[in-house]
PDB file of N, CA and C in Angstrom:
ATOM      1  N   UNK A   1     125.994 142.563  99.680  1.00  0.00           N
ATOM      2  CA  UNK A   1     124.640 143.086  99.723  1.00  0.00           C
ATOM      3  C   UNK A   1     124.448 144.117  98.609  1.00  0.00           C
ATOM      4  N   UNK A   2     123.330 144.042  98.384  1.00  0.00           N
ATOM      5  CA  UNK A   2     122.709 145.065  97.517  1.00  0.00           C
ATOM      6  C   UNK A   2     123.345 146.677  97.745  1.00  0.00           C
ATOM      7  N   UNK A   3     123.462 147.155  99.028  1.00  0.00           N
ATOM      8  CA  UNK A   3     123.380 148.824  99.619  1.00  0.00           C
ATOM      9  C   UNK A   3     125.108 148.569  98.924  1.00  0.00           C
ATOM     10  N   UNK A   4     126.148 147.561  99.486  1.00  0.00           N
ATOM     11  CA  UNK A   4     127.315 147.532  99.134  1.00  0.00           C
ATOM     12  C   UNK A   4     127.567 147.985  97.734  1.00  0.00           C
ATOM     13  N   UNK A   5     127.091 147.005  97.159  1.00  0.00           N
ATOM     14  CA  UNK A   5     127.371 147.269  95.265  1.00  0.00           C
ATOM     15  C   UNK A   5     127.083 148.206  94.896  1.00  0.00           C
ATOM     16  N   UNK A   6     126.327 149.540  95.673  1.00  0.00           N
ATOM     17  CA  UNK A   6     125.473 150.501  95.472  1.00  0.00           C
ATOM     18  C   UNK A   6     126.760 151.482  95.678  1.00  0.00           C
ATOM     19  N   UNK A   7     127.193 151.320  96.657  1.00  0.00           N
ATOM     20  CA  UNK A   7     128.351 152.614  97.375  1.00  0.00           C
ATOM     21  C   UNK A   7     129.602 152.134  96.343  1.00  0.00           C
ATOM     22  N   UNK A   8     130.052 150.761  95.975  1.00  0.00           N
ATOM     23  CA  UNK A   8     130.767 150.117  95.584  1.00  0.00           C
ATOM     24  C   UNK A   8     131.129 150.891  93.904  1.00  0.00           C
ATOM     25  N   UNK A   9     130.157 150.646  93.226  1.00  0.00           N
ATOM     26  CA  UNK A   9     129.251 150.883  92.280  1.00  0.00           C
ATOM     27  C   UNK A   9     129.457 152.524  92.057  1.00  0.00           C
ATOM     28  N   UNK A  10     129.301 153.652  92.876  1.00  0.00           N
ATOM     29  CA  UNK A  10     129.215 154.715  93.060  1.00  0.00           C
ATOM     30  C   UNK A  10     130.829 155.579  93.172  1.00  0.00           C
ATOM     31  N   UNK A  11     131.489 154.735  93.778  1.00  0.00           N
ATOM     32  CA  UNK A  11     132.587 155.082  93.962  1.00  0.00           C
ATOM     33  C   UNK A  11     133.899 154.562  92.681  1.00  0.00           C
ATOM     34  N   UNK A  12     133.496 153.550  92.185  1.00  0.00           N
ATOM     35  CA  UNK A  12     134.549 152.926  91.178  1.00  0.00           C
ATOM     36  C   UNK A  12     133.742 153.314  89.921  1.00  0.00           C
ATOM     37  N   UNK A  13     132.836 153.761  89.422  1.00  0.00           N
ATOM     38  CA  UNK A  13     132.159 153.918  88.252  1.00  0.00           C
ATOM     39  C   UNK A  13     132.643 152.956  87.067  1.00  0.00           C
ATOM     40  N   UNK A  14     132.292 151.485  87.211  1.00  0.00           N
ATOM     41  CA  UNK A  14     132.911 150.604  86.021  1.00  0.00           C
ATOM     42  C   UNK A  14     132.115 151.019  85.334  1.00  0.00           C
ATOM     43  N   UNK A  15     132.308 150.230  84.270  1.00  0.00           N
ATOM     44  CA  UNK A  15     131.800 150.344  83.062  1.00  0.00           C
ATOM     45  C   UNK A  15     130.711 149.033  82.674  1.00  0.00           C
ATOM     46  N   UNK A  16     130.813 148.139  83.756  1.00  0.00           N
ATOM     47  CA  UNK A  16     129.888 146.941  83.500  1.00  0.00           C
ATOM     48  C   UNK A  16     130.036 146.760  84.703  1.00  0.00           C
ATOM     49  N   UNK A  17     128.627 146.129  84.796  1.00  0.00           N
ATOM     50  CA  UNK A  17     128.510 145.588  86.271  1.00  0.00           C
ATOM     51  C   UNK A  17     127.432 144.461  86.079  1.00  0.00           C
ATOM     52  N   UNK A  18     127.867 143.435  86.904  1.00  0.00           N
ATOM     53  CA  UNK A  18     127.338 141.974  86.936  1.00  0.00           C
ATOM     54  C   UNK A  18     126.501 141.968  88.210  1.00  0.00           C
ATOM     55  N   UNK A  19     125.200 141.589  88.070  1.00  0.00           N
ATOM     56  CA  UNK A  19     124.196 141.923  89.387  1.00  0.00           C
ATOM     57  C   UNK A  19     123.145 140.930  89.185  1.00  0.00           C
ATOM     58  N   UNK A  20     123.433 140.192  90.786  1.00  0.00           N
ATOM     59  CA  UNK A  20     122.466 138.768  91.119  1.00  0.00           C
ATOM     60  C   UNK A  20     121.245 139.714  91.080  1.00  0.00           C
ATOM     61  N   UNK A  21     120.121 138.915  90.696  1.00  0.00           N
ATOM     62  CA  UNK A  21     118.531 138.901  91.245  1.00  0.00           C
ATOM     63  C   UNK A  21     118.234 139.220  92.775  1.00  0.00           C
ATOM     64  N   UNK A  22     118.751 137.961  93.149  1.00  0.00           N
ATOM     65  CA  UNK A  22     118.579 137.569  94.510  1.00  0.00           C
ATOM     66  C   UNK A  22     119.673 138.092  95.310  1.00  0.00           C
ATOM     67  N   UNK A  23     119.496 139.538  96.129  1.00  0.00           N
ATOM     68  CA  UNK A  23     120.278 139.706  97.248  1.00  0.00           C
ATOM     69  C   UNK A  23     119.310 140.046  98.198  1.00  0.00           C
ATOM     70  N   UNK A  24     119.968 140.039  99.512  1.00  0.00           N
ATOM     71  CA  UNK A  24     119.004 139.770 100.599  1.00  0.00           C
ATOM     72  C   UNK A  24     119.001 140.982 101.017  1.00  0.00           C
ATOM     73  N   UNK A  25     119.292 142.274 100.647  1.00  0.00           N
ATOM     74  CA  UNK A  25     118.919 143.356 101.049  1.00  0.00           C
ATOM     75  C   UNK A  25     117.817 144.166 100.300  1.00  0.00           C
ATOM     76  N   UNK A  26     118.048 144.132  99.241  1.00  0.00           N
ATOM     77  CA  UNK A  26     116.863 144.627  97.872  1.00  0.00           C
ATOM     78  C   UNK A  26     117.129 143.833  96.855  1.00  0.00           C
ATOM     79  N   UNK A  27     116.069 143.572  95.821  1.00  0.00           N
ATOM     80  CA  UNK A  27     116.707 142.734  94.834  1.00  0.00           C
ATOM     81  C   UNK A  27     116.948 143.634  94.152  1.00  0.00           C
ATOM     82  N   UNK A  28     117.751 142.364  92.713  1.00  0.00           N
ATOM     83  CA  UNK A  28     118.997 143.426  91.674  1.00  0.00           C
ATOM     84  C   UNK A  28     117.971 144.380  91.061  1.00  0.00           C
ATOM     85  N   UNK A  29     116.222 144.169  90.632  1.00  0.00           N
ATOM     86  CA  UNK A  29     115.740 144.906  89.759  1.00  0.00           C
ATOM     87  C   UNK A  29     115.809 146.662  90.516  1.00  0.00           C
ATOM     88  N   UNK A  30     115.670 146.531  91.983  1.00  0.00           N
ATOM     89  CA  UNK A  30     115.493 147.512  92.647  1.00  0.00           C
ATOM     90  C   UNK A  30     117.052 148.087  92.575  1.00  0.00           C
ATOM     91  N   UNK A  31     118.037 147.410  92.054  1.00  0.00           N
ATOM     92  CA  UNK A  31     119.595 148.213  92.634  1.00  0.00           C
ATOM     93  C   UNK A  31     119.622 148.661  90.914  1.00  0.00           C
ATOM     94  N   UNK A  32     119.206 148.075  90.231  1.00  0.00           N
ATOM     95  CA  UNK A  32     119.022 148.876  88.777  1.00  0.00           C
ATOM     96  C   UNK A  32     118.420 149.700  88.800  1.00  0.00           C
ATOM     97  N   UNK A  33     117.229 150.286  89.105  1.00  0.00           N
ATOM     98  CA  UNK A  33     116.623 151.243  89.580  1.00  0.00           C
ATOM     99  C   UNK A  33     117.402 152.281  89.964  1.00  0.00           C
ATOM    100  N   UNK A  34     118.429 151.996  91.317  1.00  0.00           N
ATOM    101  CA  UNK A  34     118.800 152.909  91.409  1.00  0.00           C
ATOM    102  C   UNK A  34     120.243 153.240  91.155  1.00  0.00           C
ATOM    103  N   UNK A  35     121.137 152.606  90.362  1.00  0.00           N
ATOM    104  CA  UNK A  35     122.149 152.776  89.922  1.00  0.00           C
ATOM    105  C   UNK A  35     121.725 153.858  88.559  1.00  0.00           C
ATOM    106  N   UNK A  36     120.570 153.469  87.445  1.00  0.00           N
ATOM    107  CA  UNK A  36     120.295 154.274  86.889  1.00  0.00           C
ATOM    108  C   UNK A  36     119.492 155.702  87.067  1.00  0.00           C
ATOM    109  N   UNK A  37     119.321 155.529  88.567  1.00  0.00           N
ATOM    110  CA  UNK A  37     118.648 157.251  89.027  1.00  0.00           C
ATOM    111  C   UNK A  37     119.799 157.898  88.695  1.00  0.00           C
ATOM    112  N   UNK A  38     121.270 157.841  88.625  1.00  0.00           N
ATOM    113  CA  UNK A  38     122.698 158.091  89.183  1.00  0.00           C
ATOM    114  C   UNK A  38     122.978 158.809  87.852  1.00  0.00           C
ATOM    115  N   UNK A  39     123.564 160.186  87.903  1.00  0.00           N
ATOM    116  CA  UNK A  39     124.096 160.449  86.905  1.00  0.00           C
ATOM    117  C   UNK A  39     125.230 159.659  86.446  1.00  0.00           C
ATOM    118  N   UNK A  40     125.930 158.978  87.144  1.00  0.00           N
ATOM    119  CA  UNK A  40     127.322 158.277  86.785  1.00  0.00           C
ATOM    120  C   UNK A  40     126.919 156.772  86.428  1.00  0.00           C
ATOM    121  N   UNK A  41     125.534 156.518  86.679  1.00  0.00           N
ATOM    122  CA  UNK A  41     124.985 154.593  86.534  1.00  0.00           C
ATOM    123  C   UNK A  41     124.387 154.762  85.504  1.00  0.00           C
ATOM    124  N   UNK A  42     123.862 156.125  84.432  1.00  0.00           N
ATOM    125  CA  UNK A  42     123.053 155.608  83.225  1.00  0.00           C
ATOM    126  C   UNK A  42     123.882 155.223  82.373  1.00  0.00           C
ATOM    127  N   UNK A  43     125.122 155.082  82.199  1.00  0.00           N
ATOM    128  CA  UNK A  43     125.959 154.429  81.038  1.00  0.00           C
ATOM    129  C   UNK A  43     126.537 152.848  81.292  1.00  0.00           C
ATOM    130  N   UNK A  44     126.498 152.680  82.487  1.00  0.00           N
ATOM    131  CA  UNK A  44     127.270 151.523  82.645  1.00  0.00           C
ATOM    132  C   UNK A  44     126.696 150.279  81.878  1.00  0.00           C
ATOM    133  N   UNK A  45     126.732 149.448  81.836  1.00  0.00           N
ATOM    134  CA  UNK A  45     125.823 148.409  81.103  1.00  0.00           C
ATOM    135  C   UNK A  45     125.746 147.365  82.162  1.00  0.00           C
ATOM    136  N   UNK A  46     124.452 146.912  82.467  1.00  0.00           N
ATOM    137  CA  UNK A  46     123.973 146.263  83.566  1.00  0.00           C
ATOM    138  C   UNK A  46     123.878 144.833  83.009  1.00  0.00           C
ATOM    139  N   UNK A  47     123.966 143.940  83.423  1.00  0.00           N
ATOM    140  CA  UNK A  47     124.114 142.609  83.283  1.00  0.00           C
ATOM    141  C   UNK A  47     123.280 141.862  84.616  1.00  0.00           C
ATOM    142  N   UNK A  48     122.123 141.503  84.264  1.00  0.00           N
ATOM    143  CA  UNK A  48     121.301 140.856  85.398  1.00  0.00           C
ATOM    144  C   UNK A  48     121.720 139.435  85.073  1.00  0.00           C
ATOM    145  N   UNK A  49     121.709 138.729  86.288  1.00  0.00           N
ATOM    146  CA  UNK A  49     122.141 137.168  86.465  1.00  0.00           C
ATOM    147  C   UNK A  49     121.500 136.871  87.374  1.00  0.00           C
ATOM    148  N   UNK A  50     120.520 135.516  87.019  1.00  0.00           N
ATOM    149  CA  UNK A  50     119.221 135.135  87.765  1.00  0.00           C
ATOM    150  C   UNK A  50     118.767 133.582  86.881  1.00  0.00           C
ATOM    151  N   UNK A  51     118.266 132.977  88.302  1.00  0.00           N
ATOM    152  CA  UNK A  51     118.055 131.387  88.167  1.00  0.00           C
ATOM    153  C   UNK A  51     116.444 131.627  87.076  1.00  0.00           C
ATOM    154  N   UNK A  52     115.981 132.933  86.954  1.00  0.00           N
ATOM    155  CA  UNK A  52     114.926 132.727  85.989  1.00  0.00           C
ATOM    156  C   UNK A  52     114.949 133.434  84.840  1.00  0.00           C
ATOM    157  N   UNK A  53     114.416 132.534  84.133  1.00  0.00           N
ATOM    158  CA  UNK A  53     114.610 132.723  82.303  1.00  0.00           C
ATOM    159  C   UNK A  53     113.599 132.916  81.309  1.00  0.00           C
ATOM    160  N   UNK A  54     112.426 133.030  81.790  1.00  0.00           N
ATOM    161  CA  UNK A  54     111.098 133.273  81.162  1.00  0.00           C
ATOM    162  C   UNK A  54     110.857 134.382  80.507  1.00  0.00           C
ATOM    163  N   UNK A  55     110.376 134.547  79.466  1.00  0.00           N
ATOM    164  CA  UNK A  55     110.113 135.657  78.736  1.00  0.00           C
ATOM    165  C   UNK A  55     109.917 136.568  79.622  1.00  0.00           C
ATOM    166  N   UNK A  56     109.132 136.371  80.620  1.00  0.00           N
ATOM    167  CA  UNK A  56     108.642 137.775  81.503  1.00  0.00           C
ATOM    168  C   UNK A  56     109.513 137.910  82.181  1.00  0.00           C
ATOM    169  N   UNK A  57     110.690 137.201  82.673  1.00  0.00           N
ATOM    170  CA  UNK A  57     111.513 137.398  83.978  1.00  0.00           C
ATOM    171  C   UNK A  57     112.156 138.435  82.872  1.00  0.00           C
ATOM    172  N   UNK A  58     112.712 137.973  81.723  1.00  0.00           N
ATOM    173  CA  UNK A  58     113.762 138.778  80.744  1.00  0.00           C
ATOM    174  C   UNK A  58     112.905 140.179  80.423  1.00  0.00           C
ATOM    175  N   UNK A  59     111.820 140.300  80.738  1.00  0.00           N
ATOM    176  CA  UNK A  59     111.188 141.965  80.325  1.00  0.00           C
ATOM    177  C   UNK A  59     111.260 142.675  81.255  1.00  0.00           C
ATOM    178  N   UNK A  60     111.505 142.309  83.029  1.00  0.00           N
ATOM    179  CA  UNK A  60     111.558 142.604  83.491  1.00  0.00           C
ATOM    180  C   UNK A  60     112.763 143.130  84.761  1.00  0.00           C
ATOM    181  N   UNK A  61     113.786 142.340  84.013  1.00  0.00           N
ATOM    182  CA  UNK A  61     114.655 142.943  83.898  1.00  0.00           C
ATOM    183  C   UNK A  61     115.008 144.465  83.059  1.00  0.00           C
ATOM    184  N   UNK A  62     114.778 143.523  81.719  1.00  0.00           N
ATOM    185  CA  UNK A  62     114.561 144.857  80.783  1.00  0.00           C
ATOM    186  C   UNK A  62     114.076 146.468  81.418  1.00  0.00           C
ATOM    187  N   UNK A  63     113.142 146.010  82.116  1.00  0.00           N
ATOM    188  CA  UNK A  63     111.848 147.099  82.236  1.00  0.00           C
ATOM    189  C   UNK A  63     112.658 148.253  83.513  1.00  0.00           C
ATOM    190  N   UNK A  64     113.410 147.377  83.870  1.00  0.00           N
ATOM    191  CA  UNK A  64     114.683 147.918  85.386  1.00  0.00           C
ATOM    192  C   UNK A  64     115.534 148.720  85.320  1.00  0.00           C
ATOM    193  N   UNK A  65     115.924 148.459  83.832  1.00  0.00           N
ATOM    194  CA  UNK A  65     116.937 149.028  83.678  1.00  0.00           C
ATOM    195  C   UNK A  65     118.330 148.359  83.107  1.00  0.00           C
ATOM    196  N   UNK A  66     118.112 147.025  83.190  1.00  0.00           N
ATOM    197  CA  UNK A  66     118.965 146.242  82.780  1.00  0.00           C
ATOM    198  C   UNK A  66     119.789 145.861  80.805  1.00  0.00           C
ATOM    199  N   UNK A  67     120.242 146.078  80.851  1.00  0.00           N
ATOM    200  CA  UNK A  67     120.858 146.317  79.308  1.00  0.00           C
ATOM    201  C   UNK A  67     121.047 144.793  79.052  1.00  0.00           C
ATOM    202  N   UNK A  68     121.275 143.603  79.655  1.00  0.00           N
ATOM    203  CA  UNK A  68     120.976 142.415  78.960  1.00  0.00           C
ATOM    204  C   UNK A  68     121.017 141.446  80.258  1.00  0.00           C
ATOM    205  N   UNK A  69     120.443 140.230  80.585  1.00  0.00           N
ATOM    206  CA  UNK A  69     119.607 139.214  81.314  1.00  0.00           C
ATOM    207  C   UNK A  69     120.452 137.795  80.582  1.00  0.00           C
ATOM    208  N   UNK A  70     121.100 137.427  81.638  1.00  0.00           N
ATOM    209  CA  UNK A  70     121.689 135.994  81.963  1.00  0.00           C
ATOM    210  C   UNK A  70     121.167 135.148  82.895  1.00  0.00           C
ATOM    211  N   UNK A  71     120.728 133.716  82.235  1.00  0.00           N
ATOM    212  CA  UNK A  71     120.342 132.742  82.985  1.00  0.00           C
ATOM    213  C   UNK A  71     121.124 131.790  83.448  1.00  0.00           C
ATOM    214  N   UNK A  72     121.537 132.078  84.681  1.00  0.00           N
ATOM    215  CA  UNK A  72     121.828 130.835  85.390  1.00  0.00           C
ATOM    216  C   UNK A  72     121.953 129.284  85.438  1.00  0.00           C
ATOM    217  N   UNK A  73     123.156 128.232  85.325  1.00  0.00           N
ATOM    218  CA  UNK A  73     124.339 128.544  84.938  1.00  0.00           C
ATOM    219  C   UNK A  73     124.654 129.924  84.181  1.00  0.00           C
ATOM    220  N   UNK A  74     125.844 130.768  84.129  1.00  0.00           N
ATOM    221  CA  UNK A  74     126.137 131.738  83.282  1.00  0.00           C
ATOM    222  C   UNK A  74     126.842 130.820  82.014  1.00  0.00           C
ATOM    223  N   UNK A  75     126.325 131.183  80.740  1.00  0.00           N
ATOM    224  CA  UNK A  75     127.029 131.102  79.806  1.00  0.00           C
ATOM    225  C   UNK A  75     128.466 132.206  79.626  1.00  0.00           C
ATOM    226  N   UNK A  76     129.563 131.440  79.807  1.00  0.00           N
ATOM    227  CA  UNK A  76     130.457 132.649  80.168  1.00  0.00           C
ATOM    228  C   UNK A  76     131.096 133.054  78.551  1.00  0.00           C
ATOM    229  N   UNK A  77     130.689 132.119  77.614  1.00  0.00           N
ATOM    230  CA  UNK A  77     131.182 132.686  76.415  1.00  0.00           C
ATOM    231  C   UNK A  77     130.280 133.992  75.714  1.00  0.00           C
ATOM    232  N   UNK A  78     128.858 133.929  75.988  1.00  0.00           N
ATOM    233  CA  UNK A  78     127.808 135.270  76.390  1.00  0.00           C
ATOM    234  C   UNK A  78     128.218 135.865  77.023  1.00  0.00           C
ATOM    235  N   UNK A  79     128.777 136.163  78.746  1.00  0.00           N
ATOM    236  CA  UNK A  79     129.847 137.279  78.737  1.00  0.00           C
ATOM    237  C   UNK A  79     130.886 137.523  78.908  1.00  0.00           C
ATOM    238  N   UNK A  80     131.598 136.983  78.235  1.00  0.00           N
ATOM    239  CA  UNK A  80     132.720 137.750  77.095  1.00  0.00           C
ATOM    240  C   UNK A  80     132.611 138.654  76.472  1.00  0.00           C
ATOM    241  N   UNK A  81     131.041 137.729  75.325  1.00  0.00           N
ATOM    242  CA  UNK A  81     130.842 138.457  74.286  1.00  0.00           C
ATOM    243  C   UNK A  81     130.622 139.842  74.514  1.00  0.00           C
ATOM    244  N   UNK A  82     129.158 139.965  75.834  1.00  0.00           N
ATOM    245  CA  UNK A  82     129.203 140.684  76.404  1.00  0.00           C
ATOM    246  C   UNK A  82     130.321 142.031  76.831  1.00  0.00           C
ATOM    247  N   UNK A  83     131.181 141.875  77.325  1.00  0.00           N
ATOM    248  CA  UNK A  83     132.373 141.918  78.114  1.00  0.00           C
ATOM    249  C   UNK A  83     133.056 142.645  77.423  1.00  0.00           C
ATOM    250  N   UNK A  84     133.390 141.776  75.907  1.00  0.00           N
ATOM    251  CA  UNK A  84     134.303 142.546  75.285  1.00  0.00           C
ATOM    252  C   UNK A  84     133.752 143.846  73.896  1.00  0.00           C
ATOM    253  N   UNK A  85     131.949 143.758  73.921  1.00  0.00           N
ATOM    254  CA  UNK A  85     131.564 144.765  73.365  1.00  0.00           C
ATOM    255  C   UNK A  85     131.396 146.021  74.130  1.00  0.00           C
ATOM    256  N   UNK A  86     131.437 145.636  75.214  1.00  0.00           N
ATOM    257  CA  UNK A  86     131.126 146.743  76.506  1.00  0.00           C
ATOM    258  C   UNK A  86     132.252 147.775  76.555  1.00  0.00           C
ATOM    259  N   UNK A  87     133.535 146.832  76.409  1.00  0.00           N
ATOM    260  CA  UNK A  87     134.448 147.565  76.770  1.00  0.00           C
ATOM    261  C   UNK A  87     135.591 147.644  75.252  1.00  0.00           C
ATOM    262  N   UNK A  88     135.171 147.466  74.249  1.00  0.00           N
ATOM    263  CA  UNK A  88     135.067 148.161  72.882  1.00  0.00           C
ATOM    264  C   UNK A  88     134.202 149.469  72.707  1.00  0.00           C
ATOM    265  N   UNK A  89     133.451 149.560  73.435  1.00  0.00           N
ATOM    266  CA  UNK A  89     131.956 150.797  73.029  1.00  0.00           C
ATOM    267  C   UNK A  89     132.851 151.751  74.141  1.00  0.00           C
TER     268      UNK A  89
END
């Protein structure tokens, strides 16, 4: 659940975090929201993963808080790429 990844999230402070759209407690735009209220969540780099891919779905992610928007299938060589600039920076 959403509240999980939140405490989860809070307590392990990664450095990237991979976050569905669709959870059945709040969606991911709302757990971006508040991972970045977090003094310890404005650095992490957020990675939204979601069955939609439309210019607007991708701004609105953006608009969340999200540092980059994956469409479903995941292209997993995107995060890597991802993956391994994250944790180069």
């Amino acid at each position: 659940t959403a509240n999980a990844g939140l405490a989860a999230a809070a307590e392990a402070r990664p450095r990237v975090a991979l976050l569905d759209i669709g959870l059945p407690d709040m969606n991911g735009y709302e757990l971006a929201r508040r991972i970045r209220a977090q003094p310890w969540g404005r650095d992490i780099v957020l990675i939204a993963a979601t069955g939609w891919g439309q210019a607007a779905d991708k701004q609105r992610a953006f608009d969340a808080g999200f540092d980059h928007h994956l469409t479903k299938p995941i292209d997993f060589v995107a995060l890597g790429e991802i993956l391994a600039s994250a944790m180069a920076g």
